[in-house]
N, C-alpha and C. Protein backbone atom coordinates (compact mmCIF):
# COMPACT_ATOMS: atom_id res chain seq x y z
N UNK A 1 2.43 27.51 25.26
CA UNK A 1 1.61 26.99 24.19
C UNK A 1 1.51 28.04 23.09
N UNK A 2 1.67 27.42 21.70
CA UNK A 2 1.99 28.83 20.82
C UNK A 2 0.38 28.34 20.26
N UNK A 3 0.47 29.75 19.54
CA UNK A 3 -1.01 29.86 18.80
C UNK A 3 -1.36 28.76 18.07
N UNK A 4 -0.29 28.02 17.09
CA UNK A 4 -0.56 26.71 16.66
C UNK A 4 -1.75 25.63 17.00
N UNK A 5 -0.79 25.55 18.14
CA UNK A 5 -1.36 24.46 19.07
C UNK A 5 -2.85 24.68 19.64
N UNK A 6 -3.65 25.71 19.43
CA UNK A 6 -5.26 25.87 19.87
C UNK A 6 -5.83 25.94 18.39
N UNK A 7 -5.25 25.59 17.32
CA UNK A 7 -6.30 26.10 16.10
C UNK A 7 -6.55 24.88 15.86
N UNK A 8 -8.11 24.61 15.76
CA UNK A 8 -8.43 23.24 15.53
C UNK A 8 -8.27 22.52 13.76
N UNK A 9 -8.63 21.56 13.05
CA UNK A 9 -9.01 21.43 12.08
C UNK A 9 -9.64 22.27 11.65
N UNK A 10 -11.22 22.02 11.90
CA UNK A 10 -12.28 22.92 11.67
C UNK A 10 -11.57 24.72 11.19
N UNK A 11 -11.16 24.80 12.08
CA UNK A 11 -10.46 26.18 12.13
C UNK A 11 -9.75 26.30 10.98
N UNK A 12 -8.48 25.66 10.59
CA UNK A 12 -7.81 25.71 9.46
C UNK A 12 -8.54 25.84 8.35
N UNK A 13 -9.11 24.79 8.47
CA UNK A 13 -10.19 24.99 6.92
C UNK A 13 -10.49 25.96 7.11
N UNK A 14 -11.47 26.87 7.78
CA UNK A 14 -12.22 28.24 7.81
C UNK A 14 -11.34 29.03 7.17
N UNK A 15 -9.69 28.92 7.82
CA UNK A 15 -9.02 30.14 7.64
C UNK A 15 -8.61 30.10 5.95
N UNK A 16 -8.89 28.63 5.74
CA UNK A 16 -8.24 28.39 3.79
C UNK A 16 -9.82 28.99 3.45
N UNK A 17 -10.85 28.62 3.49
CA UNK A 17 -11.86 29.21 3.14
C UNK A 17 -11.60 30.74 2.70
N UNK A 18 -11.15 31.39 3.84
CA UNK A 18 -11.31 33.01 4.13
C UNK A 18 -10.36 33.67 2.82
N UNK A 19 -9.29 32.24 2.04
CA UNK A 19 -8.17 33.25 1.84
C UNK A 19 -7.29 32.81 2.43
N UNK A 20 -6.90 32.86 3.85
CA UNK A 20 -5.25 32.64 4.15
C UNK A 20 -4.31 31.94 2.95
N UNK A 21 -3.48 32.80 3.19
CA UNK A 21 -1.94 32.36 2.08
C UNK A 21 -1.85 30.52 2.80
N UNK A 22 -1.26 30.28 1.61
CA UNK A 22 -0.62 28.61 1.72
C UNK A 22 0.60 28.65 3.16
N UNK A 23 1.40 29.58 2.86
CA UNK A 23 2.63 30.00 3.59
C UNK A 23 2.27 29.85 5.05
N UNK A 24 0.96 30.98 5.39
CA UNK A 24 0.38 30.50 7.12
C UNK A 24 0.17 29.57 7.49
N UNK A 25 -0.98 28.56 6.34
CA UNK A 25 -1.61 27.39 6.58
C UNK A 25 -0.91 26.25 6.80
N UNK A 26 -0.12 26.47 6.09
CA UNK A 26 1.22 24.85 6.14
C UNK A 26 1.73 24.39 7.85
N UNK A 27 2.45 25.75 8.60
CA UNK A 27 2.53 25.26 9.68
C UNK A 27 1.40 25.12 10.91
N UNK A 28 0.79 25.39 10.28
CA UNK A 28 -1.06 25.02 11.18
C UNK A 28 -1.07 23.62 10.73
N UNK A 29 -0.98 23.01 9.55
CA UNK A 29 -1.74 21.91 9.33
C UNK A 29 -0.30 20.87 9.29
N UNK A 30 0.72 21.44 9.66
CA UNK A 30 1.74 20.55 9.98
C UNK A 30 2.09 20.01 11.77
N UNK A 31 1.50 21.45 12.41
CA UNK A 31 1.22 20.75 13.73
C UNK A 31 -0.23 20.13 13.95
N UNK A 32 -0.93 20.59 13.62
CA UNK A 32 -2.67 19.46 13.28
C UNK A 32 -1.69 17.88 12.94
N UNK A 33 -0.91 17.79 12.01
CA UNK A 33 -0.56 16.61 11.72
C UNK A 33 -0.04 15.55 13.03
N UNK A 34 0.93 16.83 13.73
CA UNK A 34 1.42 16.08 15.25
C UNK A 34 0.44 15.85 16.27
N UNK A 35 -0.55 16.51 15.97
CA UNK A 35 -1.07 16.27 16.61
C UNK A 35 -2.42 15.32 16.90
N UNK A 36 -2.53 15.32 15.41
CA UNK A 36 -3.87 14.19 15.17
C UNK A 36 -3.12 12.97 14.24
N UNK A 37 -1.96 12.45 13.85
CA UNK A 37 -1.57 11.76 13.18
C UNK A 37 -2.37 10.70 12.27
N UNK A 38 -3.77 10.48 12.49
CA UNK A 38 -4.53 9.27 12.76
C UNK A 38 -5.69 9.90 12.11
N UNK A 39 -5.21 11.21 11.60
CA UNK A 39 -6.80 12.10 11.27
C UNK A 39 -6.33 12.44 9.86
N UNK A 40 -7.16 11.50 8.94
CA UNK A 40 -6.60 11.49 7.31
C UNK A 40 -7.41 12.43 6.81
N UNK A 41 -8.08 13.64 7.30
CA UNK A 41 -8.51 15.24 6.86
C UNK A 41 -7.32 15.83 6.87
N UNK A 42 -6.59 15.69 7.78
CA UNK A 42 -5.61 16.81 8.44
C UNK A 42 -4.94 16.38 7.10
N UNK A 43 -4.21 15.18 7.28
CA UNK A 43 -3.55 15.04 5.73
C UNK A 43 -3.39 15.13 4.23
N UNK A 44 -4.97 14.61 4.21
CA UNK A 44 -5.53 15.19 2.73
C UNK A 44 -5.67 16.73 2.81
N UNK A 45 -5.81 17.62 3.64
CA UNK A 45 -5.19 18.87 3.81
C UNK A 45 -4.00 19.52 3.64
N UNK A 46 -3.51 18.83 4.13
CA UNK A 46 -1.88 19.30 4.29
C UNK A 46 -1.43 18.98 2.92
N UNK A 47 -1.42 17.71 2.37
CA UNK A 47 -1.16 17.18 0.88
C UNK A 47 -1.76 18.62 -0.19
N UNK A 48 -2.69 18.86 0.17
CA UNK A 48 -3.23 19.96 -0.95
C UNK A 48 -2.78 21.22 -0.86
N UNK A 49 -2.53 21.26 0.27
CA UNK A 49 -1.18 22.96 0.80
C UNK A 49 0.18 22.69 0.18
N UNK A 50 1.10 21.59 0.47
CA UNK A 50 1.83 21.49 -0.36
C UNK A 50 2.11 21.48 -2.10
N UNK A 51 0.88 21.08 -2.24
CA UNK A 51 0.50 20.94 -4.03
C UNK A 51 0.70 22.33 -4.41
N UNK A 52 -0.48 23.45 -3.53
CA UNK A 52 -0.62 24.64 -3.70
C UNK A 52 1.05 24.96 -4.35
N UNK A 53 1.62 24.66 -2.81
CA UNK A 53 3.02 25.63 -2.50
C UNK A 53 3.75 24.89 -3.56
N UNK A 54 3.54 24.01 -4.69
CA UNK A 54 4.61 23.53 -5.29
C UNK A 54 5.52 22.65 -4.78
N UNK A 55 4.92 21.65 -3.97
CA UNK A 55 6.19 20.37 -2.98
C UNK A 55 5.16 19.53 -3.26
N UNK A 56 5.71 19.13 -4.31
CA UNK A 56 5.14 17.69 -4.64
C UNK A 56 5.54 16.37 -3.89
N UNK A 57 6.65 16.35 -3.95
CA UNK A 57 6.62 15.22 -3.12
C UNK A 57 6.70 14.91 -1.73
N UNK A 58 6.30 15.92 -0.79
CA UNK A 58 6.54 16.44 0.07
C UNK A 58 4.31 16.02 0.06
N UNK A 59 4.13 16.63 -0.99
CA UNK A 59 2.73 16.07 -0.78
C UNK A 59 2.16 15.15 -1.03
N UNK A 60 2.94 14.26 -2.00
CA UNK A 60 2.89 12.54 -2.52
C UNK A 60 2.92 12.01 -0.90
N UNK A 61 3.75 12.44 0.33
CA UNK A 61 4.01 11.42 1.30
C UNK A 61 3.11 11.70 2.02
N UNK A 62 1.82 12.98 2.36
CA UNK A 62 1.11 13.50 2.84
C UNK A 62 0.11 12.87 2.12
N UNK A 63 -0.34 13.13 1.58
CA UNK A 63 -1.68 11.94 0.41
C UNK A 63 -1.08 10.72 0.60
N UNK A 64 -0.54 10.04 0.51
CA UNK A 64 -0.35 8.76 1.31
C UNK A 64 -0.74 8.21 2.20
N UNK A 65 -0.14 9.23 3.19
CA UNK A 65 -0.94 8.94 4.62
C UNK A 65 -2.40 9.29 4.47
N UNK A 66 -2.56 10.03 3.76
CA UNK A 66 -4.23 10.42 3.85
C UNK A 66 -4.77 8.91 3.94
N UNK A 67 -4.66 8.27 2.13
CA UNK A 67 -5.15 7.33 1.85
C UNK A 67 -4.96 6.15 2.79
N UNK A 68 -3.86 5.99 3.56
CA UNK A 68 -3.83 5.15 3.99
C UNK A 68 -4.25 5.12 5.18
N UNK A 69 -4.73 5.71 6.01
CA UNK A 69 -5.76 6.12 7.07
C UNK A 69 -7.25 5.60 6.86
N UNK A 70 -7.71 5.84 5.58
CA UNK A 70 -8.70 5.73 5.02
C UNK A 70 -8.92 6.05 3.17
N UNK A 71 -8.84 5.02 3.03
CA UNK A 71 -8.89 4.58 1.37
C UNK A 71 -10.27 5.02 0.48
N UNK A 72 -11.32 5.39 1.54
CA UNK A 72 -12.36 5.33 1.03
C UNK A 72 -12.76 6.99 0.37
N UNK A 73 -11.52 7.96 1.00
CA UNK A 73 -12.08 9.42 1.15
C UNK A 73 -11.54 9.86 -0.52
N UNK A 74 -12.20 10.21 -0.97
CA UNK A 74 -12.57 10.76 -2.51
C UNK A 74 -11.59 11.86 -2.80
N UNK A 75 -11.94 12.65 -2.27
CA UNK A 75 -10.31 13.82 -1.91
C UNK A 75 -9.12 13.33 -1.69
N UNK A 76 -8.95 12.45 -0.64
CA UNK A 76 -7.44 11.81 -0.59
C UNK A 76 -7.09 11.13 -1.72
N UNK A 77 -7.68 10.52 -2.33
CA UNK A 77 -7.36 10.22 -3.61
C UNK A 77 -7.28 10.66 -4.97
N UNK A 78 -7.86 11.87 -4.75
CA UNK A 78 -7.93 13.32 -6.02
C UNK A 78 -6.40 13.45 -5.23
N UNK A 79 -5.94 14.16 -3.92
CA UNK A 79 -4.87 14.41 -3.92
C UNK A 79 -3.99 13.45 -4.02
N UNK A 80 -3.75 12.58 -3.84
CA UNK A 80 -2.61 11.06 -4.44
C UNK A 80 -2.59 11.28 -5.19
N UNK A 81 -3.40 10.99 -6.27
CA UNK A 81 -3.35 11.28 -7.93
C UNK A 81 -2.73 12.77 -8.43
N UNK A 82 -3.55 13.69 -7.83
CA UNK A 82 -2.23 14.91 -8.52
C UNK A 82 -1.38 14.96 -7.72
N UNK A 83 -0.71 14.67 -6.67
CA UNK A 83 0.84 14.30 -5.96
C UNK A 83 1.35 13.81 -7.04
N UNK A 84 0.97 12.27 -7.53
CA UNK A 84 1.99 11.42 -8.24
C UNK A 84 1.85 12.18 -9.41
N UNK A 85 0.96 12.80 -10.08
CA UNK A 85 1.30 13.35 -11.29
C UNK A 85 2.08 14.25 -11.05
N UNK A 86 2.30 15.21 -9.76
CA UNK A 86 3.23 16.34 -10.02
C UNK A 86 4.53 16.20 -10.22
N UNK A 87 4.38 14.70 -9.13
CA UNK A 87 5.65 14.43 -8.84
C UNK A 87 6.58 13.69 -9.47
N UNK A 88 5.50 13.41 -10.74
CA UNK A 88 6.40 12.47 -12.29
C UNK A 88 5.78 11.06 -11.42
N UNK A 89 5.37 10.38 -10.89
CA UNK A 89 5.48 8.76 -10.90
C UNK A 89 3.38 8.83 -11.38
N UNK A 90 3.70 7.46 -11.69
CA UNK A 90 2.51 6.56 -12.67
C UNK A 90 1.64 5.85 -11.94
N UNK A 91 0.83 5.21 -12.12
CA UNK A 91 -0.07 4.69 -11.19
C UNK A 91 -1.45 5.18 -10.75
N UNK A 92 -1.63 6.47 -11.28
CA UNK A 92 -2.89 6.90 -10.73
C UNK A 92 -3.96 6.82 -11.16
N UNK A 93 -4.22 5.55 -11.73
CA UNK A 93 -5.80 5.30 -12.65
C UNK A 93 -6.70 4.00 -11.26
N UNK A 94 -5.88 3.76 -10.24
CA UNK A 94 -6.43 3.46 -9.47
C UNK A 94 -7.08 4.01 -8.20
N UNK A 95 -6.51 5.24 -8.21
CA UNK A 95 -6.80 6.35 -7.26
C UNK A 95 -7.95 6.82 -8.14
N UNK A 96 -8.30 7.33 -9.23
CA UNK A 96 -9.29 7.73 -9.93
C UNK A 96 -10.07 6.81 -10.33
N UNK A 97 -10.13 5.54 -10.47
CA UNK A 97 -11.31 5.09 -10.28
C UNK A 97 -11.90 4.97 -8.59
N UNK A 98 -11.27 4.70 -8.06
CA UNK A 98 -11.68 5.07 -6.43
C UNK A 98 -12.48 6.19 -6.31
N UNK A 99 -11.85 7.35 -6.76
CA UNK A 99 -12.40 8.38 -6.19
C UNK A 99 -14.19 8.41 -7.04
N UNK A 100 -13.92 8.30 -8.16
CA UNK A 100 -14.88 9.11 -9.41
C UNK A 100 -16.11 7.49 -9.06
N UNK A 101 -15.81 6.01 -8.48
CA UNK A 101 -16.75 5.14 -7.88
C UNK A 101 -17.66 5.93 -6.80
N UNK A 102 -16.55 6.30 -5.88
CA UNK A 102 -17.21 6.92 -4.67
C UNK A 102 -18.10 8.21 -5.25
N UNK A 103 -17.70 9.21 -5.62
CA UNK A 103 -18.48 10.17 -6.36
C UNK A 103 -19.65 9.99 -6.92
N UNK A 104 -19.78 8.56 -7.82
CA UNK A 104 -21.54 8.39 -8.23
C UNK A 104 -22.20 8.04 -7.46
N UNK A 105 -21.85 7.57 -6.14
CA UNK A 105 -22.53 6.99 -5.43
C UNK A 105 -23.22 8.16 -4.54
N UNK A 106 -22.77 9.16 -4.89
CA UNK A 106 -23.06 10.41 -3.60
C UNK A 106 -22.83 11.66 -3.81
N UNK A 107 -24.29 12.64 -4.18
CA UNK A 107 -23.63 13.75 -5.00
C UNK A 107 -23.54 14.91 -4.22
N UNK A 108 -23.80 14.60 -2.91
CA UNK A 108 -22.81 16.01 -1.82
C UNK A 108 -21.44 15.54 -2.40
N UNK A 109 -21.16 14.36 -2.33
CA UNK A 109 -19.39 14.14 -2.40
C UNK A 109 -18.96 14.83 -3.56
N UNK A 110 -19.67 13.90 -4.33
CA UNK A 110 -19.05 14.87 -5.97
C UNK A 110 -19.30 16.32 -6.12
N UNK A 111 -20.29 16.80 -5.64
CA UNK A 111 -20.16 18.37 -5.61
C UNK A 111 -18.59 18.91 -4.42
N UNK A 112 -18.40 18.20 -3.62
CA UNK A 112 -17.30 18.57 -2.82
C UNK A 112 -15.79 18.59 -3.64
N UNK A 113 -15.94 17.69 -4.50
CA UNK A 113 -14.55 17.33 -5.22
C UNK A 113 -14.51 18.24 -5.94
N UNK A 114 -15.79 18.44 -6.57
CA UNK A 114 -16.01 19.46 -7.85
C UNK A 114 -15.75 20.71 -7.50
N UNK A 115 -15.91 21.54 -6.34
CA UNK A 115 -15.82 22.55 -5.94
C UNK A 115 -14.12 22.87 -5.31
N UNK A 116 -13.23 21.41 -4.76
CA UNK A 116 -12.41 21.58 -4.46
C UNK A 116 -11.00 21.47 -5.85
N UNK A 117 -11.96 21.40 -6.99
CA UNK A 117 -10.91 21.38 -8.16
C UNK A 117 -11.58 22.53 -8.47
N UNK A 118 -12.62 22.82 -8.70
CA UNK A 118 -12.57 24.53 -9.08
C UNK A 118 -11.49 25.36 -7.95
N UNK A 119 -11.62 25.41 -6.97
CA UNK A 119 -10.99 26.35 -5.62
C UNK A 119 -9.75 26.57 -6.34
N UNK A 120 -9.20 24.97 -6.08
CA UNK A 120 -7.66 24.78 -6.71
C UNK A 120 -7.08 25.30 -8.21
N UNK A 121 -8.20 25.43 -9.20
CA UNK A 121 -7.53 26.13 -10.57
C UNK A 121 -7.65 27.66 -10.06
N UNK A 122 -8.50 28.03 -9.06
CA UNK A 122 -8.74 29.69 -8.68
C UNK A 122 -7.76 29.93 -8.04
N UNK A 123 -6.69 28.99 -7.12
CA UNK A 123 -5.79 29.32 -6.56
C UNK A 123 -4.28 29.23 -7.29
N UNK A 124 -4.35 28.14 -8.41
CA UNK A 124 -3.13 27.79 -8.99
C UNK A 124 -3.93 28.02 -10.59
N UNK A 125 -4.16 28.49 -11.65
CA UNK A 125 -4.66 29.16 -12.63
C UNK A 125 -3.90 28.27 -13.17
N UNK A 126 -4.40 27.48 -14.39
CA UNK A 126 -3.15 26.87 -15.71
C UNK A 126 -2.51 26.01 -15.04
N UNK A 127 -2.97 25.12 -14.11
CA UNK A 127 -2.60 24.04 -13.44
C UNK A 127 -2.66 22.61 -14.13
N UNK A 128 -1.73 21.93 -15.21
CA UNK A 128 -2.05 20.96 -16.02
C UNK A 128 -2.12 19.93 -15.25
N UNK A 129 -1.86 19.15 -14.30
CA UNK A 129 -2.30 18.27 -13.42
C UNK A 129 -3.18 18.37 -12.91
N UNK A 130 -3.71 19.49 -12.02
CA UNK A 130 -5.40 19.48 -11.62
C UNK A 130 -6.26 19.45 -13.06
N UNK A 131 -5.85 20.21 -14.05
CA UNK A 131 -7.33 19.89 -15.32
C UNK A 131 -7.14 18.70 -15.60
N UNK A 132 -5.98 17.89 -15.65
CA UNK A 132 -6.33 16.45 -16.09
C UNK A 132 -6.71 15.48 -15.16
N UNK A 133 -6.60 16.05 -13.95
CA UNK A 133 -7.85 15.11 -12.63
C UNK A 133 -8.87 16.24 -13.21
N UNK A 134 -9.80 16.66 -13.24
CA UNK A 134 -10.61 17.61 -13.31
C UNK A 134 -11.08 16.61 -14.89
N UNK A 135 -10.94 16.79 -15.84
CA UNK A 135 -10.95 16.02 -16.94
C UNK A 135 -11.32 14.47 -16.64
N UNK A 136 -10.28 13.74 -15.91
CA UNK A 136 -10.46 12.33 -15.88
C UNK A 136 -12.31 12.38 -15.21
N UNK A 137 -12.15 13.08 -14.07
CA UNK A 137 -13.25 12.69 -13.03
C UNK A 137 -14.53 13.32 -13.18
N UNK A 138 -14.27 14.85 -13.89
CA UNK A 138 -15.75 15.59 -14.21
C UNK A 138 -15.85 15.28 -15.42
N UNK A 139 -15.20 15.44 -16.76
CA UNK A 139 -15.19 15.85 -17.88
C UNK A 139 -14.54 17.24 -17.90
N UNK A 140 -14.53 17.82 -18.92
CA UNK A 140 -14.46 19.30 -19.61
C UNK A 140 -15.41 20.29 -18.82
């Protein structure tokens, strides 16, 4: 059993919390994927490691599955939306009204989004697809 295989969810996040590089995290949250297939965190995770690392479409198919696990999660649909924008395809004014509905309704959530598009310009600086989700959903 390699180290992989005992790091939980929970865990991964901690370790993105702490800092860990994208580079470690990816194959943590790519076996989380084998292993929870059915767990649309792990994915809307993984989708946002790839964004990090620059694999857009690699994270378009990862936000996919997020959403399609569960349509309702506000994040999976912040990440769909900058997937398809990274990845050049159109369509994402339905993912953003999804998300930015769910958001008024609940302002732990929207502070969560809000904090996970700040993280993301602190990690990727001059990121024109996250400010224009960041734009659509907060404002300026």
């Amino acid at each position: 059993m390699t180290e992989l295989t005992l790091i939980s969810l929970e865990e991964g996040i901690e370790r993105y919390k702490a800092g860990e590089g994208v580079d470690l995290l990816l194959p943590i949250f790519k076996e989380l994927s084998l292993r929870e297939p059915k767990n649309a965190t792990v994915w809307a995770c993984l989708a946002w490691l790839y964004l990090l690392a620059n694999k857009p479409k690699t994270a378009l198919k990862a936000a996919q599955k997020s959403v399609k696990l569960d349509g309702k999660s506000p994040q999976g649909r912040v990440n769909l939306a900058l997937a398809m924008l990274e990845a050049g395809e159109s369509g994402i004014r339905p993912h953003i009204e999804a998300a930015s509905g769910i958001m008024a309704l609940d302002a732990q959530i929207r502070q969560d989004v809000e904090e996970n598009i700040r993280d993301g310009l602190e990690r990727k600086p001059d990121w024109p697809s996250l400010e224009k989700i960041k734009t659509l959903l907060v404002g300026k």
